[in-house]
N, C-alpha and C. Protein backbone atom coordinates (compact mmCIF):
# COMPACT_ATOMS: atom_id res chain seq x y z
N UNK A 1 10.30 -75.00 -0.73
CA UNK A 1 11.52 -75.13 0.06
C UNK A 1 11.13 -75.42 1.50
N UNK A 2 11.98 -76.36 2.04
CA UNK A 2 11.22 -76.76 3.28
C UNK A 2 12.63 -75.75 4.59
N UNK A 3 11.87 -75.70 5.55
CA UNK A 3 12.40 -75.27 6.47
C UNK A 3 14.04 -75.41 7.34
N UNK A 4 14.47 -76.75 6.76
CA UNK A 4 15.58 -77.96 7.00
C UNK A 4 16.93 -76.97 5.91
N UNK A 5 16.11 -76.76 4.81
CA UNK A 5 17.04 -76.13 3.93
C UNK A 5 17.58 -74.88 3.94
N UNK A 6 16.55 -74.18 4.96
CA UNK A 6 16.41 -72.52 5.02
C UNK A 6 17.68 -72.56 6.08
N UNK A 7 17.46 -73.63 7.14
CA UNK A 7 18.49 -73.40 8.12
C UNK A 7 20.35 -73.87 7.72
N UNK A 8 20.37 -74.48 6.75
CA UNK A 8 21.61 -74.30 5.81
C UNK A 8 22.35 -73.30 5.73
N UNK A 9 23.54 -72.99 6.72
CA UNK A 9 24.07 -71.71 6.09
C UNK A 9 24.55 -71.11 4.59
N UNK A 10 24.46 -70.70 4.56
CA UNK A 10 24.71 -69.77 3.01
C UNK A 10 26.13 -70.44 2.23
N UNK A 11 26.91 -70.38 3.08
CA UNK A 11 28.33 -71.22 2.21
C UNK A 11 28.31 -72.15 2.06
N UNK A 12 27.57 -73.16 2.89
CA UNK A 12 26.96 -74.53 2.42
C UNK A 12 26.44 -75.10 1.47
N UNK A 13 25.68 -74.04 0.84
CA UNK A 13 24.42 -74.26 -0.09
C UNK A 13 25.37 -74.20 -1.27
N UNK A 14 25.21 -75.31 -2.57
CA UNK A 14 25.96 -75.59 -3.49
C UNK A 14 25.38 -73.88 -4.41
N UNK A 15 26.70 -73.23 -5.10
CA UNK A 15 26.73 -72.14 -5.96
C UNK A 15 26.16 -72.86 -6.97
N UNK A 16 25.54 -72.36 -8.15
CA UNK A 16 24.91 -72.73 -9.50
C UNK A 16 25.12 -72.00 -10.13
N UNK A 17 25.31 -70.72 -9.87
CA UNK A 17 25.44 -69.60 -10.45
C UNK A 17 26.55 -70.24 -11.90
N UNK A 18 27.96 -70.53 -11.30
CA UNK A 18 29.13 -70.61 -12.24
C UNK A 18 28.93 -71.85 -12.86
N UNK A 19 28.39 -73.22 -12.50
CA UNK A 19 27.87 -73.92 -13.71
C UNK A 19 26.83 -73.09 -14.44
N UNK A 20 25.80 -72.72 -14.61
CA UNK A 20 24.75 -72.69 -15.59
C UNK A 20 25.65 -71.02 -16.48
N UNK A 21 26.55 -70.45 -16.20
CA UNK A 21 27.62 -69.32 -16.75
C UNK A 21 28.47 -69.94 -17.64
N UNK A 22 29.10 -71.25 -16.99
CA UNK A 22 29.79 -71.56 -18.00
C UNK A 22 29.45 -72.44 -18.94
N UNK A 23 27.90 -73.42 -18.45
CA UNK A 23 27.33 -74.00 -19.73
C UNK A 23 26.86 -73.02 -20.95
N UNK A 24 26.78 -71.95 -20.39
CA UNK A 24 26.23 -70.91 -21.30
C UNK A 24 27.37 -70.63 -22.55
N UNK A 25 28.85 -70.63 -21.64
CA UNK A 25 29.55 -69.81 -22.16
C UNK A 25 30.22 -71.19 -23.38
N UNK A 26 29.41 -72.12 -22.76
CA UNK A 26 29.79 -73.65 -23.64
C UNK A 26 29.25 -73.50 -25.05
N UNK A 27 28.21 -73.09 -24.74
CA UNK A 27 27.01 -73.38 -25.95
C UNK A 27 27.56 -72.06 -26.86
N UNK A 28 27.64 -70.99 -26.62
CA UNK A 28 27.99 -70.15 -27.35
C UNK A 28 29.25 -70.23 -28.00
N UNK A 29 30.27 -70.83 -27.37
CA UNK A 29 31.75 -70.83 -28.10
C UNK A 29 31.39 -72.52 -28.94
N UNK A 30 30.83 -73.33 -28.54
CA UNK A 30 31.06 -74.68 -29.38
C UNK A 30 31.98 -75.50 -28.45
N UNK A 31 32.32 -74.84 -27.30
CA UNK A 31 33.34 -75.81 -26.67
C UNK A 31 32.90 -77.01 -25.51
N UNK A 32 32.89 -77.72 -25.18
CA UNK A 32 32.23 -78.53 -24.04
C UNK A 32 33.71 -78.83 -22.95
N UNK A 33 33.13 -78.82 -21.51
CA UNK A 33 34.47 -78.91 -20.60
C UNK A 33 33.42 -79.87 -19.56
N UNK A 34 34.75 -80.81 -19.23
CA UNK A 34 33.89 -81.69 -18.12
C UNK A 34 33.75 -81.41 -17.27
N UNK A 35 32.54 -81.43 -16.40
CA UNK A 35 32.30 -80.97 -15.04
C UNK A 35 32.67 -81.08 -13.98
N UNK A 36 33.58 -82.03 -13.74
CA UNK A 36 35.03 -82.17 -12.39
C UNK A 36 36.16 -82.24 -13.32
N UNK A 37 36.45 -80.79 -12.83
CA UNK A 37 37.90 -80.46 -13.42
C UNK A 37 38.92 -80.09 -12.08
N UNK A 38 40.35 -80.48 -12.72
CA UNK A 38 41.47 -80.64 -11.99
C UNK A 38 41.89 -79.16 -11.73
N UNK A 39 42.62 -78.76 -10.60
CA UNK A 39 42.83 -77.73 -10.60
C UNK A 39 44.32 -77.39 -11.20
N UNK A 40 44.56 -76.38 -12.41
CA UNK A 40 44.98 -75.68 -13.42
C UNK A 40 44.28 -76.08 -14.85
N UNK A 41 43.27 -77.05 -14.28
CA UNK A 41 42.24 -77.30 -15.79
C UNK A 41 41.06 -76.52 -15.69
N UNK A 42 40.81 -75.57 -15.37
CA UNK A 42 40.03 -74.57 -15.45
C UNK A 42 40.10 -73.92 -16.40
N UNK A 43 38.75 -73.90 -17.53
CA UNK A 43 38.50 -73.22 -18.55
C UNK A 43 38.98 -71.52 -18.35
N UNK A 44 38.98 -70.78 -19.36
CA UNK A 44 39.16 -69.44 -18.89
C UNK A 44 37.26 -68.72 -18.59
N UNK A 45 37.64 -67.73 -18.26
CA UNK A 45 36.35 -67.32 -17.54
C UNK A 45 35.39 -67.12 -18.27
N UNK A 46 34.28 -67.56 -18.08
CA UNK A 46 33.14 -67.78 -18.48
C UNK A 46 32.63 -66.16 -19.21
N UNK A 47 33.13 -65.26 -18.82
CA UNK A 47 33.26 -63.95 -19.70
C UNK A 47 33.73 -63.80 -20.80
N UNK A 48 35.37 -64.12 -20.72
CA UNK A 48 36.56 -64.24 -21.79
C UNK A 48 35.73 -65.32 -22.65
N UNK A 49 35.07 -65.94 -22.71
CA UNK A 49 34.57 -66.97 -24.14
C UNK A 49 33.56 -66.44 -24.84
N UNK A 50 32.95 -65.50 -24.73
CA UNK A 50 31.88 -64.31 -24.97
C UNK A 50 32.36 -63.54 -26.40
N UNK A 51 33.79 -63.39 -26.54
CA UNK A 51 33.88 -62.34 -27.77
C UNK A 51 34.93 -63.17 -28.60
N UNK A 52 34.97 -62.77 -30.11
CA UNK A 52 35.54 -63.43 -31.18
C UNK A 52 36.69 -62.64 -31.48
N UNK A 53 37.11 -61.72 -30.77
CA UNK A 53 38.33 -61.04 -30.93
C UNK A 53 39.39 -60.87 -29.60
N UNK A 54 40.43 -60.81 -29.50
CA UNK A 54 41.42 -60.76 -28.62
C UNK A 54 40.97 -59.61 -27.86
N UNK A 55 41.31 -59.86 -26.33
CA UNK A 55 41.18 -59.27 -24.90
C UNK A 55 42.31 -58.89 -24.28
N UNK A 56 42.12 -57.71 -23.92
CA UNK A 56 43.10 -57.20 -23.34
C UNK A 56 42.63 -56.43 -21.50
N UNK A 57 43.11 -57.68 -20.51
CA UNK A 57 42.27 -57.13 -19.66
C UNK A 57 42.86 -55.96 -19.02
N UNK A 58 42.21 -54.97 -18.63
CA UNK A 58 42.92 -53.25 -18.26
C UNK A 58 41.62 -53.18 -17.15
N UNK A 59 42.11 -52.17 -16.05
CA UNK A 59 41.04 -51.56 -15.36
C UNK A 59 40.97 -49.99 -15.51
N UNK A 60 40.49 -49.54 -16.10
CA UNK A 60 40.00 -48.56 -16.79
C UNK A 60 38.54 -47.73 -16.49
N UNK A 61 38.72 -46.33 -16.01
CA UNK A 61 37.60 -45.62 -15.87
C UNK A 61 36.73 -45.52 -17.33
N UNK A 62 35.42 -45.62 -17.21
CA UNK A 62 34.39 -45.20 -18.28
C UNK A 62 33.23 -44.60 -17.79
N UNK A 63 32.56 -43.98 -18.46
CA UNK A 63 31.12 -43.70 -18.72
C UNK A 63 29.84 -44.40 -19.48
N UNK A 64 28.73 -45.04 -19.36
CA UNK A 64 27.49 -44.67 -19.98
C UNK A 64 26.72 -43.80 -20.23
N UNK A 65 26.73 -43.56 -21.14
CA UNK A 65 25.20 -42.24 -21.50
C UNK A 65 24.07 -43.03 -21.95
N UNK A 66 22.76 -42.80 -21.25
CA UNK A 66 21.69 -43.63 -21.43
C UNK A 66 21.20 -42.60 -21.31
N UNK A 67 20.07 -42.67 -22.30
CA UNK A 67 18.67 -41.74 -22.80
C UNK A 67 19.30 -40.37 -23.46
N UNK A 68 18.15 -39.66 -23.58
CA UNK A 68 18.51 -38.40 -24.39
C UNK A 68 17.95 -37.13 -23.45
N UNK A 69 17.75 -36.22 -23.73
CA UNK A 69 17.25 -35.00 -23.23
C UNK A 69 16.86 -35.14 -21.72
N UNK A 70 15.75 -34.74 -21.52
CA UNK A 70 15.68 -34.64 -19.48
C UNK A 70 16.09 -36.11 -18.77
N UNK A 71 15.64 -37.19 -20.00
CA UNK A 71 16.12 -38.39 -19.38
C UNK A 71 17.26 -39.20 -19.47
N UNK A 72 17.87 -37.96 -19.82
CA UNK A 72 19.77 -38.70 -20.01
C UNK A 72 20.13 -39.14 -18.16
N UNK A 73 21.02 -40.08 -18.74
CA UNK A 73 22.03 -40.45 -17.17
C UNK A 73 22.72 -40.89 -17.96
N UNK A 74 24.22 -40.28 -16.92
CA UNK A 74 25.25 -40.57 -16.89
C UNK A 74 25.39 -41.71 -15.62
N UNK A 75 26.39 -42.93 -16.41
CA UNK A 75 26.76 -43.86 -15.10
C UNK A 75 28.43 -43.84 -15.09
N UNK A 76 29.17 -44.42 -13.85
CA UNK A 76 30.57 -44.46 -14.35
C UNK A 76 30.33 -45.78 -14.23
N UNK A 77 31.83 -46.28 -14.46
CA UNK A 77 31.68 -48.09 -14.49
C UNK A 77 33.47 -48.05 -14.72
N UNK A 78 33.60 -49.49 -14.43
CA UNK A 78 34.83 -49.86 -14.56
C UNK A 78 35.17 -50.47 -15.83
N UNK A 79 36.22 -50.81 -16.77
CA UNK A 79 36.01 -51.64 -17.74
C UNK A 79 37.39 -52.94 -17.33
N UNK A 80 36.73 -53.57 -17.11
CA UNK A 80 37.68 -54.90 -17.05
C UNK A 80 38.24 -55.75 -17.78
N UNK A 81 38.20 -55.88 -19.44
CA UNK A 81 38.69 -56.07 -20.62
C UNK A 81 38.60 -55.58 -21.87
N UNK A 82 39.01 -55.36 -22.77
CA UNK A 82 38.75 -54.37 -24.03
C UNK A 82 39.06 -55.27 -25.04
N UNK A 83 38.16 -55.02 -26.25
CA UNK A 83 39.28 -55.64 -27.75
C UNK A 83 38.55 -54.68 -28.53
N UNK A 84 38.58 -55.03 -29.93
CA UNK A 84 38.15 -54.06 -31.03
C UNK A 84 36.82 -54.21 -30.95
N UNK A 85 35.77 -54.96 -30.25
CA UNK A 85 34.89 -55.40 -31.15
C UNK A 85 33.85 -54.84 -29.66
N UNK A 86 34.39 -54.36 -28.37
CA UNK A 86 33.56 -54.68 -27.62
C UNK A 86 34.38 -53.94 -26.04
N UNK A 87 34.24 -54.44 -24.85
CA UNK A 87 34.14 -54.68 -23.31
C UNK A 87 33.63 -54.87 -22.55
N UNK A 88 34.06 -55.29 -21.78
CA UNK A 88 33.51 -55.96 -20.24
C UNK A 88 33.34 -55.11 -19.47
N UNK A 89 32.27 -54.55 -18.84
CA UNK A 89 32.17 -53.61 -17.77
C UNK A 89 32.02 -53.88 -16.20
N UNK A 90 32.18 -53.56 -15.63
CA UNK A 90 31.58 -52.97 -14.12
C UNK A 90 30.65 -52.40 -13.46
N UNK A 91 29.60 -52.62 -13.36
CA UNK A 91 28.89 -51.24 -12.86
C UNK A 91 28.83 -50.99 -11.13
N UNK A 92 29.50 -52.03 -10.70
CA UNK A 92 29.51 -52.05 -9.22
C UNK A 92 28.29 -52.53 -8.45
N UNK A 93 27.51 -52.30 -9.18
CA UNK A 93 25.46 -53.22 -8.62
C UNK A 93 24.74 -53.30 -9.71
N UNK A 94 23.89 -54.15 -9.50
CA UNK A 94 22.91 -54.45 -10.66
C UNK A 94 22.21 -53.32 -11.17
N UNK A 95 22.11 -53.28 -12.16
CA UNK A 95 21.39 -52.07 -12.94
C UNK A 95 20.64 -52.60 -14.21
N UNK A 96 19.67 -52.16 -14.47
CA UNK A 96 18.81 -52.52 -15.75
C UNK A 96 19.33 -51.61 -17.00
N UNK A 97 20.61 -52.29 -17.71
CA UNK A 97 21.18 -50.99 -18.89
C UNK A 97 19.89 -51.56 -19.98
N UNK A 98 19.35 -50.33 -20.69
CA UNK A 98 18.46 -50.69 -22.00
C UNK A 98 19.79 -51.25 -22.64
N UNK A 99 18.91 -51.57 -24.03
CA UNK A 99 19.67 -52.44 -24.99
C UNK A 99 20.98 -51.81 -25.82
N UNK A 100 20.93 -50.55 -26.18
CA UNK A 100 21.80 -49.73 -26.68
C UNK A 100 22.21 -48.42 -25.73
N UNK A 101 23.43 -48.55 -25.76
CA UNK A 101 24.34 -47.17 -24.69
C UNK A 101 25.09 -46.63 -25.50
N UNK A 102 25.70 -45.30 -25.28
CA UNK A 102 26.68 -44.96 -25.41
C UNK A 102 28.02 -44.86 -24.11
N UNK A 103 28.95 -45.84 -24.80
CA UNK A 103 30.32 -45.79 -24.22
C UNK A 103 30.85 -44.99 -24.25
N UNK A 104 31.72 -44.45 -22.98
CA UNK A 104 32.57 -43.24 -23.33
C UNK A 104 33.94 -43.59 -22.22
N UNK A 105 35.15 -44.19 -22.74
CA UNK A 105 35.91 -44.50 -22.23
C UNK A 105 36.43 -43.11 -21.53
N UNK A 106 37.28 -43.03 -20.11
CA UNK A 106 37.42 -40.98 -19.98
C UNK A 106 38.95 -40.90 -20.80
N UNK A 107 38.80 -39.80 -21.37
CA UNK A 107 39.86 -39.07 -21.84
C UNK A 107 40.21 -40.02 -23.23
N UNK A 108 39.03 -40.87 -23.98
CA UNK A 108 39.46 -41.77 -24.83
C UNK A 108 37.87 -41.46 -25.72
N UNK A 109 37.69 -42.38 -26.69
CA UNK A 109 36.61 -42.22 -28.23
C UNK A 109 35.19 -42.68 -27.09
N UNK A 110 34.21 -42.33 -27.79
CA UNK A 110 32.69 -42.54 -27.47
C UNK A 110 32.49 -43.44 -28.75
N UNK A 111 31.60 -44.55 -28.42
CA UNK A 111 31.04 -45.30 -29.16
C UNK A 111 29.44 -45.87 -29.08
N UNK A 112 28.73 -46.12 -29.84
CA UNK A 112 27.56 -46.74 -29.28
C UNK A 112 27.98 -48.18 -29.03
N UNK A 113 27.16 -48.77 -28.24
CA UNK A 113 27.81 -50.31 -27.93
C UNK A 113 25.99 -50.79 -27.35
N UNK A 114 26.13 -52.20 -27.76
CA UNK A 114 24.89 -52.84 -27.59
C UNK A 114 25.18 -54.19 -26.43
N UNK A 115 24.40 -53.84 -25.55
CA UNK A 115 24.59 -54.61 -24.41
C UNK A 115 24.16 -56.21 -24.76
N UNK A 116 25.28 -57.01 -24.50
CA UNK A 116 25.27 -58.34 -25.00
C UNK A 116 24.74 -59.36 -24.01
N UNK A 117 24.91 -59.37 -22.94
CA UNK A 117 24.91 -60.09 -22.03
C UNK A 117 24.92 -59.05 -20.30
N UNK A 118 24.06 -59.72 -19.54
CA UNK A 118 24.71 -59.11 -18.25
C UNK A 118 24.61 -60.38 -17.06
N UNK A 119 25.76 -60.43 -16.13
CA UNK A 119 25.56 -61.10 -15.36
C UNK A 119 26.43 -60.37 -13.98
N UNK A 120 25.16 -60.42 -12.94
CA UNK A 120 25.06 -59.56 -12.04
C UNK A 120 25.16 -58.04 -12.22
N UNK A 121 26.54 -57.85 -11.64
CA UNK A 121 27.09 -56.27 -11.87
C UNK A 121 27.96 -55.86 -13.32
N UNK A 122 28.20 -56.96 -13.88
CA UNK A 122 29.14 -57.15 -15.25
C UNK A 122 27.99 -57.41 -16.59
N UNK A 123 28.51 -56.58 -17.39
CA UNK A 123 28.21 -56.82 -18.67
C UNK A 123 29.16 -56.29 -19.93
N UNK A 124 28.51 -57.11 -20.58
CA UNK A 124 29.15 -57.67 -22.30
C UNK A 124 28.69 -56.38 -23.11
N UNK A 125 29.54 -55.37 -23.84
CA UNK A 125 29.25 -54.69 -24.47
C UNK A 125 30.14 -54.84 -25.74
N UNK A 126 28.60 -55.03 -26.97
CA UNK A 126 29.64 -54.76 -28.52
C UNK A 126 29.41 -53.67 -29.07
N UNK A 127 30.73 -52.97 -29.53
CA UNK A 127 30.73 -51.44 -29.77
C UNK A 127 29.80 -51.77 -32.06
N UNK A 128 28.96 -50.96 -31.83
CA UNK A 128 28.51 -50.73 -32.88
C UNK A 128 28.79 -49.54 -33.67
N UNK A 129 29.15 -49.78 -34.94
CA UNK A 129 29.65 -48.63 -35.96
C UNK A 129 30.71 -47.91 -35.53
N UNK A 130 30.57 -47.06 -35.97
CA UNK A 130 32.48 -46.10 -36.30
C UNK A 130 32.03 -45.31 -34.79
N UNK A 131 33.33 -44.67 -34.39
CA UNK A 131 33.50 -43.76 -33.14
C UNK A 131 33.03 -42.72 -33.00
N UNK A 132 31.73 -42.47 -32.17
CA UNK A 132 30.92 -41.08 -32.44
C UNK A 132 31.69 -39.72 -32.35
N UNK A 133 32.58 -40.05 -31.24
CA UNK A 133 33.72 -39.00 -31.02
C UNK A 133 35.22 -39.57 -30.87
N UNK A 134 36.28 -39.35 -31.48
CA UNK A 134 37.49 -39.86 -31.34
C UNK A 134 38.21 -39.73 -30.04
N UNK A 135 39.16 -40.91 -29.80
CA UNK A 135 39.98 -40.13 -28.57
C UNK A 135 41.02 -38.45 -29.00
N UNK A 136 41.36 -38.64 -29.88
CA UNK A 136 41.83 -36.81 -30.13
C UNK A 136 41.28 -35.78 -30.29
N UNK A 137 39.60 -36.31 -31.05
CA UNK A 137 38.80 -34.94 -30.62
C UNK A 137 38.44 -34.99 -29.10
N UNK A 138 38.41 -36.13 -28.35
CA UNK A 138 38.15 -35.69 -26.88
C UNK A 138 39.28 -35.14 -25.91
N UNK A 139 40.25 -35.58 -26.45
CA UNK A 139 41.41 -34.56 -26.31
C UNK A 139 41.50 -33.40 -26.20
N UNK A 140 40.84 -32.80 -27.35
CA UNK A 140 40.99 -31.16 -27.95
C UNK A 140 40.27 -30.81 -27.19
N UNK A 141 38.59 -31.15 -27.36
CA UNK A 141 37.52 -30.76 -26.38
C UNK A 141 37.86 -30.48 -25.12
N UNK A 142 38.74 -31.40 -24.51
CA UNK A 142 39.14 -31.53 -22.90
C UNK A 142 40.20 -29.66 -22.90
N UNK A 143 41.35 -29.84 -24.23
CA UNK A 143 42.06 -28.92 -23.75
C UNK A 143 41.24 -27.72 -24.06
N UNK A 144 40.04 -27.62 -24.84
CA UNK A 144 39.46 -25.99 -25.21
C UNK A 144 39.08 -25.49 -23.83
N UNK A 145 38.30 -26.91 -23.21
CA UNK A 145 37.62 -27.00 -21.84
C UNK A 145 38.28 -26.12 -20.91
N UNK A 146 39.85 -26.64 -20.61
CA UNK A 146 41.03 -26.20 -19.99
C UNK A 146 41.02 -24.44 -20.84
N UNK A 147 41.48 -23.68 -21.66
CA UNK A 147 41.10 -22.48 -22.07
C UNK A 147 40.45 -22.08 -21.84
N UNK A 148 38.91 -22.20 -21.97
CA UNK A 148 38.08 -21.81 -21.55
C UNK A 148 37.94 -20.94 -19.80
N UNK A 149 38.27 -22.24 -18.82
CA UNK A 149 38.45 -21.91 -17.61
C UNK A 149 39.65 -20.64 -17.27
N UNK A 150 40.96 -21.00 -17.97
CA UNK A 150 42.31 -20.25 -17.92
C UNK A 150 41.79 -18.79 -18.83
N UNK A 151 41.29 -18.71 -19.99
CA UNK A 151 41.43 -17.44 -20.52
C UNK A 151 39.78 -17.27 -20.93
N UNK A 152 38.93 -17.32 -20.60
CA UNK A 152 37.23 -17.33 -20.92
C UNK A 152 36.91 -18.03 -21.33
N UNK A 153 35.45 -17.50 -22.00
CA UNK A 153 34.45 -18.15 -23.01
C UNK A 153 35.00 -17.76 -24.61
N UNK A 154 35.34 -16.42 -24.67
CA UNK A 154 35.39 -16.37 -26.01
C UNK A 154 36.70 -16.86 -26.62
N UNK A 155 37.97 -16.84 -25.99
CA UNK A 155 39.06 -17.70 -26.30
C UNK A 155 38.28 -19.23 -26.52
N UNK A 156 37.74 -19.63 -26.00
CA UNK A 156 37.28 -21.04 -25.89
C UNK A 156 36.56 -21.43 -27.15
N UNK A 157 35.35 -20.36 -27.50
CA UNK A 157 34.15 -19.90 -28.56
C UNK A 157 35.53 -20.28 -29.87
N UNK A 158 36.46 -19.66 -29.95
CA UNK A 158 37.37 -19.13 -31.05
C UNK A 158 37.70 -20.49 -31.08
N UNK A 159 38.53 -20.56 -30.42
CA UNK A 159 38.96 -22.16 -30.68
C UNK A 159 38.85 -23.04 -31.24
N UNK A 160 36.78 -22.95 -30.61
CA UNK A 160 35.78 -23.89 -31.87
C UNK A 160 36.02 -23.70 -32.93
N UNK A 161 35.56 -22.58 -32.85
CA UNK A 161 35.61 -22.21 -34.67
C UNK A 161 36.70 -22.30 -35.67
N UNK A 162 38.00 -22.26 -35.00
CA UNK A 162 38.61 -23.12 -35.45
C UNK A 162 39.07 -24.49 -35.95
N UNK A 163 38.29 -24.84 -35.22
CA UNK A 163 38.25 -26.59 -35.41
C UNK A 163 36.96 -26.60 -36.01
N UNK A 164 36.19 -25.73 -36.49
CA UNK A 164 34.66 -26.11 -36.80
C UNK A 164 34.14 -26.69 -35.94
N UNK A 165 33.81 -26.55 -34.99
CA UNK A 165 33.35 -26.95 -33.74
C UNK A 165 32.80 -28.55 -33.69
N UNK A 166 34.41 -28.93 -34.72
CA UNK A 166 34.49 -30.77 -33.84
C UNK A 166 33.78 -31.21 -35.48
N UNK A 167 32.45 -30.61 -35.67
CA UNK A 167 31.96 -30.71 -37.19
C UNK A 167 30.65 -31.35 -36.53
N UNK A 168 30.40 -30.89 -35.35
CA UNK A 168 28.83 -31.04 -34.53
C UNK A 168 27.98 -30.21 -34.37
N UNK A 169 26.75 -29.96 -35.04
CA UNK A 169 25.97 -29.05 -34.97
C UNK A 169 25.58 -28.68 -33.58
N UNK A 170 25.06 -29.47 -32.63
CA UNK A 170 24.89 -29.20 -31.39
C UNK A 170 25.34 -28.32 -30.72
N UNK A 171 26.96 -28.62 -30.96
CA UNK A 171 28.25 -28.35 -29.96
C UNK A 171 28.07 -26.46 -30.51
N UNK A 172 28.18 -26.43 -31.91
CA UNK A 172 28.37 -25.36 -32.08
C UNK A 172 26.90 -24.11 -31.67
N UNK A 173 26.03 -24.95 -31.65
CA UNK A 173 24.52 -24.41 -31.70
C UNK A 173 24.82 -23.49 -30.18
N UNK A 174 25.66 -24.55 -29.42
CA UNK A 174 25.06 -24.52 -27.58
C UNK A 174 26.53 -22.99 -27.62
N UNK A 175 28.16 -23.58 -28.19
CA UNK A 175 28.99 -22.54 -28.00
C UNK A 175 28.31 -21.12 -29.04
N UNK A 176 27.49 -21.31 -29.85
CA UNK A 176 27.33 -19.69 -30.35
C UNK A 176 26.25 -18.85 -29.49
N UNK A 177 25.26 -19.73 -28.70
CA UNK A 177 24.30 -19.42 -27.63
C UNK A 177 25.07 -19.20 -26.47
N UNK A 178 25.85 -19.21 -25.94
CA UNK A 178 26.72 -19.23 -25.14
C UNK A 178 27.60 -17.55 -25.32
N UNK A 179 28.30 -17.83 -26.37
CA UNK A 179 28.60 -16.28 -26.96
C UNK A 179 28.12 -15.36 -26.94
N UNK A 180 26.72 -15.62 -27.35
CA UNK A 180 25.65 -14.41 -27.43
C UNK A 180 25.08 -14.31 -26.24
N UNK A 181 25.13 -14.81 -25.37
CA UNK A 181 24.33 -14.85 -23.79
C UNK A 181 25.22 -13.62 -23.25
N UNK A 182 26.65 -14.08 -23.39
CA UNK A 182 27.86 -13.22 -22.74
C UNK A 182 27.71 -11.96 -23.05
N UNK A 183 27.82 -11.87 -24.94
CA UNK A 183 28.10 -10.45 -24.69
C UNK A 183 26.73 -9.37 -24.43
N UNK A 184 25.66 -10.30 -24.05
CA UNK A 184 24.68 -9.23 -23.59
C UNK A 184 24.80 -9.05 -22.82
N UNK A 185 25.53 -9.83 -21.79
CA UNK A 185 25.21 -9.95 -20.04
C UNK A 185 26.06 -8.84 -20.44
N UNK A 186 27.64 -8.97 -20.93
CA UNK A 186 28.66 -7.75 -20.73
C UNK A 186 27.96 -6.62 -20.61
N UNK A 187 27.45 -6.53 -21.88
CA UNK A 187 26.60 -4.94 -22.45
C UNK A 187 25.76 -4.65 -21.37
N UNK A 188 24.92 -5.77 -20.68
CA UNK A 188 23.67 -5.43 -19.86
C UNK A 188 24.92 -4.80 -18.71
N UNK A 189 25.74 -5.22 -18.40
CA UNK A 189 26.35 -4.86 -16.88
C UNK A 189 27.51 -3.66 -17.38
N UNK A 190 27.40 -3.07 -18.45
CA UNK A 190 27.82 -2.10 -18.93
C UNK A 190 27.01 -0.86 -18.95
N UNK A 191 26.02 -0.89 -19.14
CA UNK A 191 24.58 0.07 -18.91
C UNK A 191 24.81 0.46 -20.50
N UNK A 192 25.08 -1.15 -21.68
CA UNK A 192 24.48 -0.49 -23.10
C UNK A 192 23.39 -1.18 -23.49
């Protein structure tokens, strides 16, 4: 790059970015669009040609869960379109997502979803297999949550066990460790 070009201001300099996005988004759908187009002849967005099922664009809070044990992170993100098969996310800056996440729309189902595409701060997620957690069990969870705080742990503990605690070994592993922590502390601060 020679020096002549460097001094080019920035808005000057022809974008490439959105041709080589939407040749992409050419090749993948089968569709071809000519390259001086009229304005209201604008293809739809080089995103929207990405999935084989109907879009519904919403702005919507979510979560990622990436990794497991000490190296879990949580990210939030925005979701900017939904269908059955998938969404469009947000993450607000570039981020390196590995290949498989778990989605967790808030107050809605967790899914695993396999990162399809990313461009810049946006990426293509297709939800893989059935819903790890439903939106009504995250419901319930949310209101035991709510009990819990309002009337304790063991109203909360009960609850589970009522519901079979969701039918997650984990969940129940961590609320019966939890139980048993309490009523020693009680006993310990009881002098039994």
């Amino acid at each position: 790059m020679n020096e002549a070009s460097d001094a080019v201001p920035l808005a000057a300099k022809p974008c490439l970015g959105h041709n080589v996005l939407r040749k992409g988004s050419e090749m993948l759908s089968g569709k071809s669009y000519p390259h001086s187009l009229k304005a209201g002849d604008a293809p739809q967005s080089s995103f929207a040609d990405r999935r084989n099922t109907a879009r519904t664009p919403v702005i919507k809070s979510a979560k990622l869960i990436v990794g497991e044990g000490y190296s879990r992170g949580i990210y939030n993100c925005l979701v900017l379109d939904e269908s059955a098969g998938g969404v469009l996310i947000d993450l607000g800056t570039l981020f390196n997502l590995p290949d498989e996440v778990v989605f967790h729309m808030v107050g809605g189902a967790m899914r695993r979803a396999k990162r399809r595409w990313t461009a810049g701060s946006k990426v293509g997620l297709e939800f893989v297999g059935e819903h790890l957690v439903s939106a009504e069990t995250t419901h319930d969870m949310a209101e035991i949550a709510r009990l819990i705080r309002a009337q304790g742990l063991l109203a909360g503990v009960s609850a589970l066990r009522a519901r079979h605690f969701f039918k997650q070994n984990q969940l129940q592993e961590m609320a019966e460790a939890a139980e048993a922590a309490y009523i020693r502390l009680e006993a310990m601060l009881k002098g039994q």
